[in-house]
C-alpha atoms as a PDB file:
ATOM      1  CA  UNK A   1      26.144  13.547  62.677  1.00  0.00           C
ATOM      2  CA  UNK A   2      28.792  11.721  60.435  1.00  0.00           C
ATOM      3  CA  UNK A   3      27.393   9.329  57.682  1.00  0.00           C
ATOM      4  CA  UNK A   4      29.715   7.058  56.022  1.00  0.00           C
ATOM      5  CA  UNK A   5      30.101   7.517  52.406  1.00  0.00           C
ATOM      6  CA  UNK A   6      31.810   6.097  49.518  1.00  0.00           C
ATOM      7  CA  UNK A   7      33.570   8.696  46.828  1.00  0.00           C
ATOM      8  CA  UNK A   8      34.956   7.054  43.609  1.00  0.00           C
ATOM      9  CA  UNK A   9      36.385  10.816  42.045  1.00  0.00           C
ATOM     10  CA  UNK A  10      39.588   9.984  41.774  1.00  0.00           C
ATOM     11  CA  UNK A  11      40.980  10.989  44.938  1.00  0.00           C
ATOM     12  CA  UNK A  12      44.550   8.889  46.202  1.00  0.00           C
ATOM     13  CA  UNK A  13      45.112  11.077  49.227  1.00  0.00           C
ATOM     14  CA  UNK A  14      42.775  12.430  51.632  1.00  0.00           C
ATOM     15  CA  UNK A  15      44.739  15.404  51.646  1.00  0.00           C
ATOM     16  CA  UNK A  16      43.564  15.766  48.249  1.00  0.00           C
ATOM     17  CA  UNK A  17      39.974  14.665  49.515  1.00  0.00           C
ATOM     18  CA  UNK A  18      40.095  17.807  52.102  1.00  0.00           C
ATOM     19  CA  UNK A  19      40.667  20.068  49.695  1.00  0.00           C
ATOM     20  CA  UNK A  20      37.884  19.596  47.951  1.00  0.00           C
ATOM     21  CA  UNK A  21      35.863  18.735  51.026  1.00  0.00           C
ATOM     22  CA  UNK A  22      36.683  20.638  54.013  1.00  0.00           C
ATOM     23  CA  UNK A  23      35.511  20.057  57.181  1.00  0.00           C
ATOM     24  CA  UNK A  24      34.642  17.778  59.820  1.00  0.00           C
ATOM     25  CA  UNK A  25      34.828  14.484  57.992  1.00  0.00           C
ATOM     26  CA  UNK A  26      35.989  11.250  59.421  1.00  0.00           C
ATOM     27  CA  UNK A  27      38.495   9.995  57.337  1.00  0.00           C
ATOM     28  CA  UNK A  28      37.961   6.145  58.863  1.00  0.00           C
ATOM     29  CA  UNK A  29      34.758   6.230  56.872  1.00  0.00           C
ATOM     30  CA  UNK A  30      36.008   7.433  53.705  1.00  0.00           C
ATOM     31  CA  UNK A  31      37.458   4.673  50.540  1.00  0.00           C
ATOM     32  CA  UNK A  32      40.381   5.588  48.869  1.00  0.00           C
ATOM     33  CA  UNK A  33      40.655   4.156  45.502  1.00  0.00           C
ATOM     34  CA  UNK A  34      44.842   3.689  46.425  1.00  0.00           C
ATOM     35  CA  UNK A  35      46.764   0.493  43.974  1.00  0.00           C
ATOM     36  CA  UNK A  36      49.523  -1.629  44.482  1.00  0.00           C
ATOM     37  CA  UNK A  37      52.956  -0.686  43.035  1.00  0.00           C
ATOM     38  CA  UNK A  38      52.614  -3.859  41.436  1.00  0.00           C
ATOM     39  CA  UNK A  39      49.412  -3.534  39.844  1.00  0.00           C
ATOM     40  CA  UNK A  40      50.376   0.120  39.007  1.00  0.00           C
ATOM     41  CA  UNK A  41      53.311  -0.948  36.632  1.00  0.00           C
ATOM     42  CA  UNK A  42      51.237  -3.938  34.931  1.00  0.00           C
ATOM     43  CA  UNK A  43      48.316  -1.120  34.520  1.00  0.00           C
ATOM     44  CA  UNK A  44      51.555   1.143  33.038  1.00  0.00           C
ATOM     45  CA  UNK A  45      52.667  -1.812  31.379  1.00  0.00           C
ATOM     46  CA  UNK A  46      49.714  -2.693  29.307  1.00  0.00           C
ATOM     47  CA  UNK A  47      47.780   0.460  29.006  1.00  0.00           C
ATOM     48  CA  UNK A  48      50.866   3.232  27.986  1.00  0.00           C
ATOM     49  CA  UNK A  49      49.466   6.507  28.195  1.00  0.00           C
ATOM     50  CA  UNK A  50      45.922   5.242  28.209  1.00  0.00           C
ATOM     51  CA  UNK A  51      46.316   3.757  25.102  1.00  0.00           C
ATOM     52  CA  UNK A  52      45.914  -0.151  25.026  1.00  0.00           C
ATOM     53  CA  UNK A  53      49.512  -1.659  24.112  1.00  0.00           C
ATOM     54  CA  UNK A  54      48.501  -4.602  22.490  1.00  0.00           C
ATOM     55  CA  UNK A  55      45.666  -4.176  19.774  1.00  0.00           C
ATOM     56  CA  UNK A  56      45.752  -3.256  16.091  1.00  0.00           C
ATOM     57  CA  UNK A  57      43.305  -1.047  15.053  1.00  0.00           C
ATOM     58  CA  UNK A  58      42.210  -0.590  11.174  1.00  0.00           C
ATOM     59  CA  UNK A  59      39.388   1.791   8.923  1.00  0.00           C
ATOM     60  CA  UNK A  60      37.610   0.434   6.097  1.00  0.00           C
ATOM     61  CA  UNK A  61      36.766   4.573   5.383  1.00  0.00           C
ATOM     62  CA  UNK A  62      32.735   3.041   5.415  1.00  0.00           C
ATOM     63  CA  UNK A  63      33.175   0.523   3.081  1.00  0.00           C
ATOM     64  CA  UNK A  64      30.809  -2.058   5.229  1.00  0.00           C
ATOM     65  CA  UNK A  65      28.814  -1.060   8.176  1.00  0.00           C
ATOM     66  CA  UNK A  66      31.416  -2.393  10.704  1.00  0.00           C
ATOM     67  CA  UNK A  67      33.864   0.171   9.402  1.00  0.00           C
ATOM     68  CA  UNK A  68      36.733  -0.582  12.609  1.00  0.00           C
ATOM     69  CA  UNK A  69      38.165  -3.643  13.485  1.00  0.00           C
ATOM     70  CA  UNK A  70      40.353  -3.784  16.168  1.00  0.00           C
ATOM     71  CA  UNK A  71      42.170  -6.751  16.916  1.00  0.00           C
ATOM     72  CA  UNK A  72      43.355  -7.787  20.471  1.00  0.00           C
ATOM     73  CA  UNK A  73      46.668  -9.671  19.833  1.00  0.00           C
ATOM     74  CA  UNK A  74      49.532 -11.408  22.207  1.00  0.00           C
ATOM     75  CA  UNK A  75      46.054 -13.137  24.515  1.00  0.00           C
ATOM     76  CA  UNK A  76      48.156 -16.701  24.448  1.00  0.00           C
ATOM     77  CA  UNK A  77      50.175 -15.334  27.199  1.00  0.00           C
ATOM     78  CA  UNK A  78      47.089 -15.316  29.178  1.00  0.00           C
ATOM     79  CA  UNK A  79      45.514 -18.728  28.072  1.00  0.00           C
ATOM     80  CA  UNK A  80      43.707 -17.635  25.005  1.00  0.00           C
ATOM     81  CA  UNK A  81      43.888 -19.418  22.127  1.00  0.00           C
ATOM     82  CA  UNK A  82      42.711 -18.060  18.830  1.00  0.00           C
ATOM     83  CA  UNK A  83      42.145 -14.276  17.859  1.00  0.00           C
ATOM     84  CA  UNK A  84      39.705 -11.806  19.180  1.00  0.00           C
ATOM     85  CA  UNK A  85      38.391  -8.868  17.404  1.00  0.00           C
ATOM     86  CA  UNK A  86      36.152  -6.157  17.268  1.00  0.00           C
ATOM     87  CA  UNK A  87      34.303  -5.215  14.702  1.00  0.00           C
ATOM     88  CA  UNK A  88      32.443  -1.586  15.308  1.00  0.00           C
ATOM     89  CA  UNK A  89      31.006   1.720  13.580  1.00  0.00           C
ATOM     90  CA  UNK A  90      31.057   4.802  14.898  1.00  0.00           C
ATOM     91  CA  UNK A  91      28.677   4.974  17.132  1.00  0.00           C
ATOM     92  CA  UNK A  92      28.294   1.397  19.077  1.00  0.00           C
ATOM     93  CA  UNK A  93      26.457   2.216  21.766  1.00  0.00           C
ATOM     94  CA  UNK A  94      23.650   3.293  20.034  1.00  0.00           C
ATOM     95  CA  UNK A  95      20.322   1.014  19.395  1.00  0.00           C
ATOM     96  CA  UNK A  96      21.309   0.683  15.478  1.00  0.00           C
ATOM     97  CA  UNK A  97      24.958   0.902  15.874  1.00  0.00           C
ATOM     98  CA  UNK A  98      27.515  -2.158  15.478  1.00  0.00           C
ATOM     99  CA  UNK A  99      30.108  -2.938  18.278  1.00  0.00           C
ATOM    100  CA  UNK A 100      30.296  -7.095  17.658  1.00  0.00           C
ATOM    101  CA  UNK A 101      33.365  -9.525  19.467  1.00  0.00           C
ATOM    102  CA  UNK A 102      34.274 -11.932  16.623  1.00  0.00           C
ATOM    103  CA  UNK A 103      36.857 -14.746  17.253  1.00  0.00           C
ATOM    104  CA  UNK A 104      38.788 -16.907  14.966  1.00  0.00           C
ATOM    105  CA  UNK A 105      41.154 -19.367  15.039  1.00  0.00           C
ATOM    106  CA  UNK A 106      44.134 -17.738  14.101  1.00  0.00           C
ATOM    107  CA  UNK A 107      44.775 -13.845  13.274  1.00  0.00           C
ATOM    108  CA  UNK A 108      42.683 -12.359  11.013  1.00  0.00           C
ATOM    109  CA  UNK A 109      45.068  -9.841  10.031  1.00  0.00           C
ATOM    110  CA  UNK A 110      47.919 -11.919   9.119  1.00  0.00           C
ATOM    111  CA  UNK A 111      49.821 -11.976   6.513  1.00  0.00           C
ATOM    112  CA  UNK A 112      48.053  -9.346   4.853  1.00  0.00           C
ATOM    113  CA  UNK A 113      45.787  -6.793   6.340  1.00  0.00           C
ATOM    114  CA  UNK A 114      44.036  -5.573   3.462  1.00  0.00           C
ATOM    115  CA  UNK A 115      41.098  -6.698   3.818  1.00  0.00           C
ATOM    116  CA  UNK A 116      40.850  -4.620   6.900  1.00  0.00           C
ATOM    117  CA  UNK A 117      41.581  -1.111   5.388  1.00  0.00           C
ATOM    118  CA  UNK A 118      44.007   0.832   6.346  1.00  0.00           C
ATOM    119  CA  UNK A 119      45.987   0.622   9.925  1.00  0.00           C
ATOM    120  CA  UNK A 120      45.594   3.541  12.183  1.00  0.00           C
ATOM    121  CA  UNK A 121      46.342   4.521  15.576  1.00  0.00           C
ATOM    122  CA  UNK A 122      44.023   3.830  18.293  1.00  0.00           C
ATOM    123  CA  UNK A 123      44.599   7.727  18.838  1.00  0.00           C
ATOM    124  CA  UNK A 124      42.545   8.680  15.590  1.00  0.00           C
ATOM    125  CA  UNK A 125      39.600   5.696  16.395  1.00  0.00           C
ATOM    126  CA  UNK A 126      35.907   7.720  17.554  1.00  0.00           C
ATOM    127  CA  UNK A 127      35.395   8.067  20.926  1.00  0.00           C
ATOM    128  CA  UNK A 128      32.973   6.020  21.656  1.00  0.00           C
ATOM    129  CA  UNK A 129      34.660   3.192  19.841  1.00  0.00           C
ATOM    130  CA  UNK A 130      37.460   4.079  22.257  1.00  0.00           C
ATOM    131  CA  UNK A 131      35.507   3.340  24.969  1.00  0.00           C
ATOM    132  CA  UNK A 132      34.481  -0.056  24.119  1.00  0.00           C
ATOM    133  CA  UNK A 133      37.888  -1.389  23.180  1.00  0.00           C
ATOM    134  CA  UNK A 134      39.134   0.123  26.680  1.00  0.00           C
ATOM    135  CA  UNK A 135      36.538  -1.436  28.460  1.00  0.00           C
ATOM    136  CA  UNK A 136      36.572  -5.172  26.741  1.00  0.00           C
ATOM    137  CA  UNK A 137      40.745  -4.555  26.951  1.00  0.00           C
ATOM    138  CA  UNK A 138      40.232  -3.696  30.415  1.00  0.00           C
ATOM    139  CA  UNK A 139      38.304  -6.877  30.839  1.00  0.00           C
ATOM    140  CA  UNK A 140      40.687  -9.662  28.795  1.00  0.00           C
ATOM    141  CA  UNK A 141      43.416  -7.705  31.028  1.00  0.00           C
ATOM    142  CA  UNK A 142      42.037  -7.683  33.831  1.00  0.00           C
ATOM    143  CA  UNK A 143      42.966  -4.447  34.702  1.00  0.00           C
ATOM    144  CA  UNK A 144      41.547  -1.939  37.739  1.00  0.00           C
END
């Protein structure tokens, strides 16, 4: 007896899904999580090796309990006025820890960003802070 299914691992092909999975599956019943060229090279576009291309991402080294900001910039080319940030700790998924959307009217990190901290890559940021600006990036993208 076949049962339809739904797999979400990551498969594009079902050649690669029968490699995995051999045997007597019908492939009619079976989603492949396949994207547009064109939504491909926006997600390429705006997300460069994984990394989000346009936020700015500094470290207070502790000083207040919101220790990362992360700012997502160029959001007028989508209809946004004003600045969005992020202001997080390390851990902000946890019941105490901090992972807060702030907005303002206009960048809080211009001129002068050293109120901030220091600027660092969104390589060297925790990774669960990682996650979050992903996802909310993800979201104000509106990205697969």
């Amino acid at each position: 007896m076949l049962y339809p299914i739904s797999i979400s691992f990551g498969f594009n092909t079902i050649a690669d899904f029968n490699a995995w999975f051999p045997g007597p599956y019908k492939t009619g019943l079976i989603r492949f999580n396949t994207m547009k060229k064109s939504n491909q090279k926006r997600n390429d576009r705006l997300l460069p090796n994984g990394s989000p291309r346009y936020v700015r991402c500094y470290d207070n080294n502790g000083k207040t309990a919101d220790r990362y900001t992360i700012v997502f910039s160029r959001l007028q080319g989508i209809g946004y006025k004003g600045c969005l940030y992020l202001g997080a700790n390390n851990q902000p998924f946890y019941p105490q820890g901090i992972g807060m959307t702030c907005e303002a009217p206009s960048a809080i990190d211009k001129p002068g960003y050293s109120h901030l901290g220091k600027k660092i890559k969104f390589e060297s940021l925790p990774l669960d802070v990682k996650k979050l600006v992903l996802d909310m990036y993800k979201d104000i993208w509106k990205l697969v």
